[in-house]
C-alpha atoms as a PDB file:
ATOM      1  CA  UNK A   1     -33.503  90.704 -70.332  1.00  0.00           C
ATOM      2  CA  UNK A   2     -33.131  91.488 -73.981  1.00  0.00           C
ATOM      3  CA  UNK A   3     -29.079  90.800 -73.825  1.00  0.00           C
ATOM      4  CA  UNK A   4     -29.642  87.532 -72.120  1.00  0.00           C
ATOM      5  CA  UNK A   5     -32.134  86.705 -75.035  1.00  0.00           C
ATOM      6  CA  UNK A   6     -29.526  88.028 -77.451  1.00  0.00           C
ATOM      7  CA  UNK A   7     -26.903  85.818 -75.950  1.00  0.00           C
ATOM      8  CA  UNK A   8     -28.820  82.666 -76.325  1.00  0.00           C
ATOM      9  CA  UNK A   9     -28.872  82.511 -79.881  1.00  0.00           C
ATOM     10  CA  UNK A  10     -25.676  84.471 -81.059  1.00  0.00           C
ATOM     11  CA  UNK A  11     -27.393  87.481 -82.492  1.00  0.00           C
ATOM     12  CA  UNK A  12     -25.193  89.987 -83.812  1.00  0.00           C
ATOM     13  CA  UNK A  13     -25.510  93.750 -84.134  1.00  0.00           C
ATOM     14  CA  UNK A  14     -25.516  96.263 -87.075  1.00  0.00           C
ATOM     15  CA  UNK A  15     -26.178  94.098 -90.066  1.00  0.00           C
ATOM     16  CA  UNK A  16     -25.730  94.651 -93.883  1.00  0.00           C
ATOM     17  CA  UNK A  17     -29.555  95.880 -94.845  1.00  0.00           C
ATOM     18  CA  UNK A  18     -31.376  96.514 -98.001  1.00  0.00           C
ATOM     19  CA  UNK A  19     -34.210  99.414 -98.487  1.00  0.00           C
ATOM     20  CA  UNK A  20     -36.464  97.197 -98.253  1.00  0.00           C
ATOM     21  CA  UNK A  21     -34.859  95.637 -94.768  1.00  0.00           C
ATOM     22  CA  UNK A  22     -34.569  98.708 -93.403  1.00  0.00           C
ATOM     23  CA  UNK A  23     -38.164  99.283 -94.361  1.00  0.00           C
ATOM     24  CA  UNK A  24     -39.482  96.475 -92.522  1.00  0.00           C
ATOM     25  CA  UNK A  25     -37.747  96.901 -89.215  1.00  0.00           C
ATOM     26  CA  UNK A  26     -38.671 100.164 -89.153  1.00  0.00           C
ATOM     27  CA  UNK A  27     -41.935  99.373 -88.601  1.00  0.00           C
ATOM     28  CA  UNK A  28     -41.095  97.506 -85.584  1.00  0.00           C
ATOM     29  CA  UNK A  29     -38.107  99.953 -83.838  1.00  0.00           C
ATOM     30  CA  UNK A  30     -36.603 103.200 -85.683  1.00  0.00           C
ATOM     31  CA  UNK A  31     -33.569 101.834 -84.966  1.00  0.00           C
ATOM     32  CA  UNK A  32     -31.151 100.625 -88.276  1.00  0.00           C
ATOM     33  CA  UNK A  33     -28.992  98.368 -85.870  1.00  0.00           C
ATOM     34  CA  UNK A  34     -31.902  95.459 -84.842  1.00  0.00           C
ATOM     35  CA  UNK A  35     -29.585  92.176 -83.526  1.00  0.00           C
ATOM     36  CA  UNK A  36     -29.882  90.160 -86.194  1.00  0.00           C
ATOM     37  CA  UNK A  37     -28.529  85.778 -86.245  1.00  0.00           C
ATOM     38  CA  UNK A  38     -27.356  83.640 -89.528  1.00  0.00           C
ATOM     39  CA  UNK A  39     -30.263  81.720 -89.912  1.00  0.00           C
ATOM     40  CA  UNK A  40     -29.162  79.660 -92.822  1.00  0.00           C
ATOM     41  CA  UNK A  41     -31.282  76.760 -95.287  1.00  0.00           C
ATOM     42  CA  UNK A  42     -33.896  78.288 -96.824  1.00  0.00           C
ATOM     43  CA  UNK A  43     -31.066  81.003 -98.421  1.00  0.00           C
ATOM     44  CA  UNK A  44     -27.623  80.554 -97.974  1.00  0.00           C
ATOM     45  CA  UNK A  45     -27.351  84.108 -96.407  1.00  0.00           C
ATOM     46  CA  UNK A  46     -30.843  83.660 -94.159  1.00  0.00           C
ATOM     47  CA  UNK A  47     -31.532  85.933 -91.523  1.00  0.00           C
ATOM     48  CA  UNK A  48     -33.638  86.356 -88.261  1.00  0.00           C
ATOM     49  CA  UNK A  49     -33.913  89.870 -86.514  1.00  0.00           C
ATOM     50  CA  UNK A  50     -34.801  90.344 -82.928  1.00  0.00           C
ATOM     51  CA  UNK A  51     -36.766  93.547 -82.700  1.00  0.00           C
ATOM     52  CA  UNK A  52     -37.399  95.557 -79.569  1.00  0.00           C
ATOM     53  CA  UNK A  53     -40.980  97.093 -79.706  1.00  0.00           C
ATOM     54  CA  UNK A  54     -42.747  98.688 -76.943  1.00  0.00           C
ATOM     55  CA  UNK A  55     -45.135  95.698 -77.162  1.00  0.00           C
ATOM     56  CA  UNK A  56     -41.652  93.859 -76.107  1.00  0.00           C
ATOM     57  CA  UNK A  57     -39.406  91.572 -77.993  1.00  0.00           C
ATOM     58  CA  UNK A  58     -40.562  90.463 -81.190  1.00  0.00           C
ATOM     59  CA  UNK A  59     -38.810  87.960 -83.982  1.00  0.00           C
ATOM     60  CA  UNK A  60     -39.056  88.319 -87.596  1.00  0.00           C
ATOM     61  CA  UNK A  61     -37.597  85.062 -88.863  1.00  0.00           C
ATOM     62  CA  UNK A  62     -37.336  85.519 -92.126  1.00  0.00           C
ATOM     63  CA  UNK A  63     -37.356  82.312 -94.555  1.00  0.00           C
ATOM     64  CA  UNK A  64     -36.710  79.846 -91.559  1.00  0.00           C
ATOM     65  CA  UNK A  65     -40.516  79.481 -91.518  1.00  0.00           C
ATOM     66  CA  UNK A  66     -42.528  80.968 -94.127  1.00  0.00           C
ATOM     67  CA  UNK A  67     -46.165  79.898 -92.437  1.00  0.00           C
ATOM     68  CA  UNK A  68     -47.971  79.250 -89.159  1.00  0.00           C
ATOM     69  CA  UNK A  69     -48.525  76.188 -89.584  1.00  0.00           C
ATOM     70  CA  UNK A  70     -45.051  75.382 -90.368  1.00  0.00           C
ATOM     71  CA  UNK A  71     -43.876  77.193 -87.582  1.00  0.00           C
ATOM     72  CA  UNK A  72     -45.981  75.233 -85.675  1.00  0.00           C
ATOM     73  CA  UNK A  73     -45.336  72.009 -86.961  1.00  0.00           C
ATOM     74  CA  UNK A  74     -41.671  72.653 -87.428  1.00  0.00           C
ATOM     75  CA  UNK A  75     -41.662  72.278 -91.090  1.00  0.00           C
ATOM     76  CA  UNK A  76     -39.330  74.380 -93.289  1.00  0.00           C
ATOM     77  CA  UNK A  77     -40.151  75.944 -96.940  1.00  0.00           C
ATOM     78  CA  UNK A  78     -40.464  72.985 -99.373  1.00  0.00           C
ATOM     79  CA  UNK A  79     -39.052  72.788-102.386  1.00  0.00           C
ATOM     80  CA  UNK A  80     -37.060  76.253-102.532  1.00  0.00           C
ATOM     81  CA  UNK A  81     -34.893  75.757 -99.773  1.00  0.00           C
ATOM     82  CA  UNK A  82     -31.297  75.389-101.147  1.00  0.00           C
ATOM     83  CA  UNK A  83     -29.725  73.526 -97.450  1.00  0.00           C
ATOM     84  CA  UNK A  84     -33.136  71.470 -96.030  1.00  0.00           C
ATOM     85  CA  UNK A  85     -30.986  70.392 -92.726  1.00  0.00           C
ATOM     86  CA  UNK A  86     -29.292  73.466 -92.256  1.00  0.00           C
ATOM     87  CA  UNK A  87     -33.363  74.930 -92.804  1.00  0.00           C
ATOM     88  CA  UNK A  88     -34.466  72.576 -90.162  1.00  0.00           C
ATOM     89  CA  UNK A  89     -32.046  73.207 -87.751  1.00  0.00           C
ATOM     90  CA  UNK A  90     -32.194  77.077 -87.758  1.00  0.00           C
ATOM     91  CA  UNK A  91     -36.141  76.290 -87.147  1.00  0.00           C
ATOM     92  CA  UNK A  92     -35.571  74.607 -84.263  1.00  0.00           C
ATOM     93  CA  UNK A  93     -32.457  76.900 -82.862  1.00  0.00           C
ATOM     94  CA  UNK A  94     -35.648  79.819 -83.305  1.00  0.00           C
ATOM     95  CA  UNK A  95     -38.232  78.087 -81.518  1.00  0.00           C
ATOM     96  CA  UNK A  96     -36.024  77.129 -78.966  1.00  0.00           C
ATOM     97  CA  UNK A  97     -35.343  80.766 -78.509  1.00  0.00           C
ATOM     98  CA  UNK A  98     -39.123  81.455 -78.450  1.00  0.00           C
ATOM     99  CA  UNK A  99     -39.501  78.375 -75.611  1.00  0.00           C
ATOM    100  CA  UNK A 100     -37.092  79.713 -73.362  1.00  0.00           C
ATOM    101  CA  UNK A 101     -38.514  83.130 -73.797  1.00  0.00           C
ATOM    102  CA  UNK A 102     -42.541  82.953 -74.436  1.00  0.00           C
ATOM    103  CA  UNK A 103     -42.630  86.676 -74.135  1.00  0.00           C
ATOM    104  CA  UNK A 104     -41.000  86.929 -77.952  1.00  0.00           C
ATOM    105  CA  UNK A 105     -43.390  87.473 -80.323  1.00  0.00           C
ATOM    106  CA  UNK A 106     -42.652  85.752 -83.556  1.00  0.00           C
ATOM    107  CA  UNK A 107     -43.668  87.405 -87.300  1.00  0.00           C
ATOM    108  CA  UNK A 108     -42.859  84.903 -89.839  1.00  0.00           C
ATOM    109  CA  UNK A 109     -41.816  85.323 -93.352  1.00  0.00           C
ATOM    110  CA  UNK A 110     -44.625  85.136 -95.674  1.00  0.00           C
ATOM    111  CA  UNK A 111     -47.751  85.798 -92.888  1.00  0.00           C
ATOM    112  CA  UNK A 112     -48.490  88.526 -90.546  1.00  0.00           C
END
């Protein structure tokens, strides 16, 4: 299950991580490798990791979305973002994912 998932959104493995990264996703799976996709807009260098917890699958995505609401509303950060289409469309590439695979649990950027 969590290749197919992989597969549907080109994540990669074994990404270029900061302290801090590695900080963060270690909370979620000890493991330094999480699959990680380009999730460009809000940065030029945006991106979403796919964690494997033993609560099951569970996105962090980053910038793409930095509230609920605009999660749920499909809005992407305002004013900040340096590529607003390219924002918009990795939004909607990540709730696609989440659609096609309600068991992923999604942590956004900026809320728990």
């Amino acid at each position: 299950m969590h290749q197919r998932i992989l597969k549907s959104l080109r994540f990669y493995q074994a990404p270029q991580q900061t302290t801090a990264t590695r900080q963060t996703l270690s909370q979620y799976n000890p493991s330094p490798t999480a699959p990680w996709a380009k999730a460009p807009g809000h940065t030029a260098g945006s991106t979403a990791y796919l964690i494997r917890s033993t609560g099951g699958p569970v996105l962090l995505t980053g910038d793409v979305s930095h509230t609920r609401w605009g999660w749920q509303h499909g809005v992407e950060p305002g004013d900040f973002t340096c590529d607003h289409t390219g924002n918009l469309e990795s939004l909607q590439q990540l709730k696609a994912l989440v659609e096609r695979h309600p068991q992923i649990a999604v942590r956004l950027g900026h809320q728990p």
